[in-house]
PDB file of N, CA and C in Angstrom:
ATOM      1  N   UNK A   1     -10.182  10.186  -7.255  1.00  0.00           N
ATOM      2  CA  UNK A   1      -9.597   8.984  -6.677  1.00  0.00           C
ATOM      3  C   UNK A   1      -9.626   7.893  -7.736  1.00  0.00           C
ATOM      4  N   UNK A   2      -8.732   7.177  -7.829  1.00  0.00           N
ATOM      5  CA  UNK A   2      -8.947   5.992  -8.741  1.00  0.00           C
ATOM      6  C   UNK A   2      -7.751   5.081  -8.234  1.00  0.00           C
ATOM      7  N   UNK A   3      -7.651   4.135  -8.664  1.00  0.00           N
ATOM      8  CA  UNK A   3      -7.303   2.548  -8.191  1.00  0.00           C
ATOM      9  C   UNK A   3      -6.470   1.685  -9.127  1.00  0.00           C
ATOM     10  N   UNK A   4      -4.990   1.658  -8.665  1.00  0.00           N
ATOM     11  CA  UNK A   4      -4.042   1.370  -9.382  1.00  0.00           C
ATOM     12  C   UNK A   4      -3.509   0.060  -8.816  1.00  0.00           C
ATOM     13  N   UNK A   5      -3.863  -1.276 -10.196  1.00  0.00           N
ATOM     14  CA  UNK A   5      -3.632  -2.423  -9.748  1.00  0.00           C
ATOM     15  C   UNK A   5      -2.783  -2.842 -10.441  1.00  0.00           C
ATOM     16  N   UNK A   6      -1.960  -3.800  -9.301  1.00  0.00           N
ATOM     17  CA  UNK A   6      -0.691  -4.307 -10.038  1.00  0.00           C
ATOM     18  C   UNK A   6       0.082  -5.496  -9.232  1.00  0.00           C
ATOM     19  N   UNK A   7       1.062  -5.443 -10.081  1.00  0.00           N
ATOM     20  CA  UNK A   7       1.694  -6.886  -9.583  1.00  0.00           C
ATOM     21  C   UNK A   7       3.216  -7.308  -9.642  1.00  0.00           C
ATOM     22  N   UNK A   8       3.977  -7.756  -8.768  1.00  0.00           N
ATOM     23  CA  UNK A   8       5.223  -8.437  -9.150  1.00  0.00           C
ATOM     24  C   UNK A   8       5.511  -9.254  -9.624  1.00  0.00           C
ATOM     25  N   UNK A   9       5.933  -9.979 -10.929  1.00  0.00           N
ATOM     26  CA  UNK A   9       6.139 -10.918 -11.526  1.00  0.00           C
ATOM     27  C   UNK A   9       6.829 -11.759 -11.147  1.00  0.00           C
ATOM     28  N   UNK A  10       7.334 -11.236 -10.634  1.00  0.00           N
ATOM     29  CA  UNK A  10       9.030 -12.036  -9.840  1.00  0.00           C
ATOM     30  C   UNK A  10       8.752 -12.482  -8.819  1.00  0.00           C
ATOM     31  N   UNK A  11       7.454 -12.087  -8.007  1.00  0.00           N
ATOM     32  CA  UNK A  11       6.935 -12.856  -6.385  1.00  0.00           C
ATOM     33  C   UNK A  11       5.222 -12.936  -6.619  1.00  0.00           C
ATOM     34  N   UNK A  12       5.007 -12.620  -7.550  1.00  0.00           N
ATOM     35  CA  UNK A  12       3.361 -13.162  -7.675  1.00  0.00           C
ATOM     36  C   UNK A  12       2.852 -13.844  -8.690  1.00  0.00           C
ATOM     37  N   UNK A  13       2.038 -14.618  -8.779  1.00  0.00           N
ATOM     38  CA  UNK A  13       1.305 -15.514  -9.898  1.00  0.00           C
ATOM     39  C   UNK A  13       0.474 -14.361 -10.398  1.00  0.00           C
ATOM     40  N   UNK A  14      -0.295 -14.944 -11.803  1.00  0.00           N
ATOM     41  CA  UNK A  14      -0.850 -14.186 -12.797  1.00  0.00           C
ATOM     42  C   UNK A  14      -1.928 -13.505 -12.873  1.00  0.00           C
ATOM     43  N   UNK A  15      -2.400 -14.346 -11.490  1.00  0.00           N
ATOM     44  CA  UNK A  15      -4.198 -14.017 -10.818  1.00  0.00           C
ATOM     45  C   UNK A  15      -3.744 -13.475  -9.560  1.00  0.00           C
ATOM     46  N   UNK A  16      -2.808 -12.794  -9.223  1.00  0.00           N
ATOM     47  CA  UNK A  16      -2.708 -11.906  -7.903  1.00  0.00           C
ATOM     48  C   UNK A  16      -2.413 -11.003  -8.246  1.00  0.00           C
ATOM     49  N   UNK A  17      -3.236  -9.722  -7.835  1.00  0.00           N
ATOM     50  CA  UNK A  17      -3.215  -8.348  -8.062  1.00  0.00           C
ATOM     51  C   UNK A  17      -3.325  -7.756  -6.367  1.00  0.00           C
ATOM     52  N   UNK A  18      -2.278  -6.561  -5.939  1.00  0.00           N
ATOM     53  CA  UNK A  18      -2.670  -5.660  -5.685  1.00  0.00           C
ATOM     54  C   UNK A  18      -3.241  -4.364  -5.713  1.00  0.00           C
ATOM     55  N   UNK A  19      -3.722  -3.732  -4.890  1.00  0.00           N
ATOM     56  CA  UNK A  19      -4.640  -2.407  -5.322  1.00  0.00           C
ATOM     57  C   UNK A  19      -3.650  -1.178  -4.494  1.00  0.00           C
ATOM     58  N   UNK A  20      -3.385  -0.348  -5.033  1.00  0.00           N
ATOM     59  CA  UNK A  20      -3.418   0.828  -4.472  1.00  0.00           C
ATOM     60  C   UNK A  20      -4.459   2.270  -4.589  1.00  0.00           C
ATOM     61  N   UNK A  21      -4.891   3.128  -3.853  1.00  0.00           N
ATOM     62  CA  UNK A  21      -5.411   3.824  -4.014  1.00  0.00           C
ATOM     63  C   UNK A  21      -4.841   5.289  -3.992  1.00  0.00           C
ATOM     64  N   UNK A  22      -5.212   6.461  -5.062  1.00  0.00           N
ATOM     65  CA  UNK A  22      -4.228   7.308  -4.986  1.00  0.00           C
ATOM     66  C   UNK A  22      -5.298   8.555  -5.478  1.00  0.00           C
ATOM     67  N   UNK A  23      -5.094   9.800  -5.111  1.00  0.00           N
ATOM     68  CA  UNK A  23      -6.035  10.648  -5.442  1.00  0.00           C
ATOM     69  C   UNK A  23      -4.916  11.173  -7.195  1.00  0.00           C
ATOM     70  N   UNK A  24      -5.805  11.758  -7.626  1.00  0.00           N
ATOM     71  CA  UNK A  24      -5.611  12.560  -8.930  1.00  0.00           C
ATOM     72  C   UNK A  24      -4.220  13.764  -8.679  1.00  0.00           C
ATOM     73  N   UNK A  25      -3.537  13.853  -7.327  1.00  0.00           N
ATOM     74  CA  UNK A  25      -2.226  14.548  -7.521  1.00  0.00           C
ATOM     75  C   UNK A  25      -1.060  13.467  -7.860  1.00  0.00           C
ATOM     76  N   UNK A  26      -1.348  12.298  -7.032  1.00  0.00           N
ATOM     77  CA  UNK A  26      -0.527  11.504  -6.952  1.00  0.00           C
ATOM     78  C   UNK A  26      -0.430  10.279  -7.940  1.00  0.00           C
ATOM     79  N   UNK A  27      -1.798  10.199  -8.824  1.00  0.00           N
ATOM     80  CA  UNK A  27      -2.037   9.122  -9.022  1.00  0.00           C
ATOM     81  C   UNK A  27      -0.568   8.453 -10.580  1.00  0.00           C
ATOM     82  N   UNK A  28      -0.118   9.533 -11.092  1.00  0.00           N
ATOM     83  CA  UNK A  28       0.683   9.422 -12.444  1.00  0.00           C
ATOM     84  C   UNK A  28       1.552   9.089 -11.768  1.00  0.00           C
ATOM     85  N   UNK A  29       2.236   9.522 -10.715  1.00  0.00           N
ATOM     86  CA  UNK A  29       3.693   9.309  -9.973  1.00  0.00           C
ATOM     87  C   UNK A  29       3.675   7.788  -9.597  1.00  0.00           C
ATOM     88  N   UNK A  30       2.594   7.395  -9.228  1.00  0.00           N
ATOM     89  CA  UNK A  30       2.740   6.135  -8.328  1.00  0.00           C
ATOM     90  C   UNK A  30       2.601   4.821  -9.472  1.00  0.00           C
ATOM     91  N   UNK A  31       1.571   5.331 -11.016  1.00  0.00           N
ATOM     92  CA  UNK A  31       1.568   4.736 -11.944  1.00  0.00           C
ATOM     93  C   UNK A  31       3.064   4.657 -12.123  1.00  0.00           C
ATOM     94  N   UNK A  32       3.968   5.714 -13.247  1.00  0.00           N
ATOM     95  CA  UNK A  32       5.111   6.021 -13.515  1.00  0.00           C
ATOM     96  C   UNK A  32       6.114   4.791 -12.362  1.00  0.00           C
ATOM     97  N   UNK A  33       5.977   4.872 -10.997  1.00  0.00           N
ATOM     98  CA  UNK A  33       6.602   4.410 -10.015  1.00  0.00           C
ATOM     99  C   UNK A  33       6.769   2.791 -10.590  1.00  0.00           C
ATOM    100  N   UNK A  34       5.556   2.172 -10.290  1.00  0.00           N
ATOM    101  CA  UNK A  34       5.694   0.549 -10.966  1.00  0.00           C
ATOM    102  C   UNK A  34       5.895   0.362 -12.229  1.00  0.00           C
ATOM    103  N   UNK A  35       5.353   0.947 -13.002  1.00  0.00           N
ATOM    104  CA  UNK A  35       6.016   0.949 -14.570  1.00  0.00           C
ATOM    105  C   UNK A  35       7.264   1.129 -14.741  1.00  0.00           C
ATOM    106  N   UNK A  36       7.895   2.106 -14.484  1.00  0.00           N
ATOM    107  CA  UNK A  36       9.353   1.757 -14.320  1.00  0.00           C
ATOM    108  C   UNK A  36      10.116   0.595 -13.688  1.00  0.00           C
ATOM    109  N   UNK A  37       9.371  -0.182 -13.041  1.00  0.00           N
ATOM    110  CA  UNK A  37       9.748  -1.121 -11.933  1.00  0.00           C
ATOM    111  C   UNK A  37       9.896  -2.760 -13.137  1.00  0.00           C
ATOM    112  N   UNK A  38       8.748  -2.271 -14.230  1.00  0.00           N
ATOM    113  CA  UNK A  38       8.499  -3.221 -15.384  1.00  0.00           C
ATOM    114  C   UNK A  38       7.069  -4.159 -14.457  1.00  0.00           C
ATOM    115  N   UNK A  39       6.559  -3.207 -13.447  1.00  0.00           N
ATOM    116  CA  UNK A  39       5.633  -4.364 -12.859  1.00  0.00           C
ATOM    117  C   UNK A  39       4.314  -3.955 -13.625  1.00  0.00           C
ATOM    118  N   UNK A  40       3.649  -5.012 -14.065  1.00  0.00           N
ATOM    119  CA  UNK A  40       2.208  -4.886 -15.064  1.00  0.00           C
ATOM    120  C   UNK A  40       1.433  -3.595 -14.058  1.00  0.00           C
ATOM    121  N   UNK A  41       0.698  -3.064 -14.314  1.00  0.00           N
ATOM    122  CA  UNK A  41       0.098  -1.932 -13.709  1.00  0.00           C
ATOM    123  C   UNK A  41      -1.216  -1.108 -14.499  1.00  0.00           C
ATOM    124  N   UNK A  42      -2.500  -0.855 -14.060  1.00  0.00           N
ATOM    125  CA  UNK A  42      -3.220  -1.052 -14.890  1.00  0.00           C
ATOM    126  C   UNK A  42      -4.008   0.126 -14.283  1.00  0.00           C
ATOM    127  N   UNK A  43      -4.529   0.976 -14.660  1.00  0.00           N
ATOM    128  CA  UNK A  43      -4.851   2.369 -13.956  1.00  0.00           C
ATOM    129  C   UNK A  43      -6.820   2.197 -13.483  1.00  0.00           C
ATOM    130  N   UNK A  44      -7.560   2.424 -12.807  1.00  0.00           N
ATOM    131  CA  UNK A  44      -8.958   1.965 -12.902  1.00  0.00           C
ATOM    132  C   UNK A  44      -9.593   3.723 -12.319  1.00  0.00           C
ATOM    133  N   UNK A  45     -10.205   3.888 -12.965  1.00  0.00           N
ATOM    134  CA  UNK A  45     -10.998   5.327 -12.423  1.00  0.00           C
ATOM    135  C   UNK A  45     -11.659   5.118 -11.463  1.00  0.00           C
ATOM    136  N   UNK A  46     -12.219   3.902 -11.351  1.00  0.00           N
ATOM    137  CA  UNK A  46     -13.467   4.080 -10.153  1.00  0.00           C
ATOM    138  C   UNK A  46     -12.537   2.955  -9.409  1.00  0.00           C
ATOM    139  N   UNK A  47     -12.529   3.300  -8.261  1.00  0.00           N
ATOM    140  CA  UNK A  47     -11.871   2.224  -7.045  1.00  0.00           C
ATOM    141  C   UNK A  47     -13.003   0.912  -6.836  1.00  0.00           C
ATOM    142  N   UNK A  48     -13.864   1.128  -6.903  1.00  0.00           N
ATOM    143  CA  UNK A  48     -14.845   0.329  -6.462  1.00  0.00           C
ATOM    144  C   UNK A  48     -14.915  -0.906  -7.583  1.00  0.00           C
ATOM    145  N   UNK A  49     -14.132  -0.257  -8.363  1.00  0.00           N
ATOM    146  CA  UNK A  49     -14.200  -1.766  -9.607  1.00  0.00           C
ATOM    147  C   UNK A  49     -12.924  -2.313  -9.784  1.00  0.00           C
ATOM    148  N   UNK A  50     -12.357  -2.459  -8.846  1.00  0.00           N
ATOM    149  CA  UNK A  50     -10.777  -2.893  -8.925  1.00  0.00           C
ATOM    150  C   UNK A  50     -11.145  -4.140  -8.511  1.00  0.00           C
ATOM    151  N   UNK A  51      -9.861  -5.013  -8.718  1.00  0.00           N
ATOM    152  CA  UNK A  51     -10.389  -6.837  -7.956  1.00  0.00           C
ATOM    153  C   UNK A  51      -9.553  -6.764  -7.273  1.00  0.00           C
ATOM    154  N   UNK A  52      -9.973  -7.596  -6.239  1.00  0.00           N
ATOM    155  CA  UNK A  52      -8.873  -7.202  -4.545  1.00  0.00           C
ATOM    156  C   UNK A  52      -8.984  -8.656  -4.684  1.00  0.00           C
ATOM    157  N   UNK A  53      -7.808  -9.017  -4.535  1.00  0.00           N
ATOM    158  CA  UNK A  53      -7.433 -10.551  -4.660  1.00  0.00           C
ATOM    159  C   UNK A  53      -6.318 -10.796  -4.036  1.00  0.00           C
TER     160      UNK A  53
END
């Protein structure tokens, strides 16, 4: 499991992050998903250390 945080530039300020959580089948697709999107996206192994803001 690990914890993929990220953000819309276009509807969020610089200090707002969302979190998604994704197990290890899914987790490249959903990375790949916002990166293509051009949205900042930042991969975290342990969920528990993500910032929920």
């Amino acid at each position: 499991m690990c914890a993929l945080e990220w953000r819309n530039p276009r509807i969020h300020s610089e200090d707002r992050r969302k979190v998604w959580l994704a197990c290890g089948e899914h987790r490249e697709y959903l990375h790949d998903y916002l990166a293509a999107r051009e949205f900042p996206v930042r991969m975290v192994e342990d969920p528990t250390a993500a910032e929920v803001r």
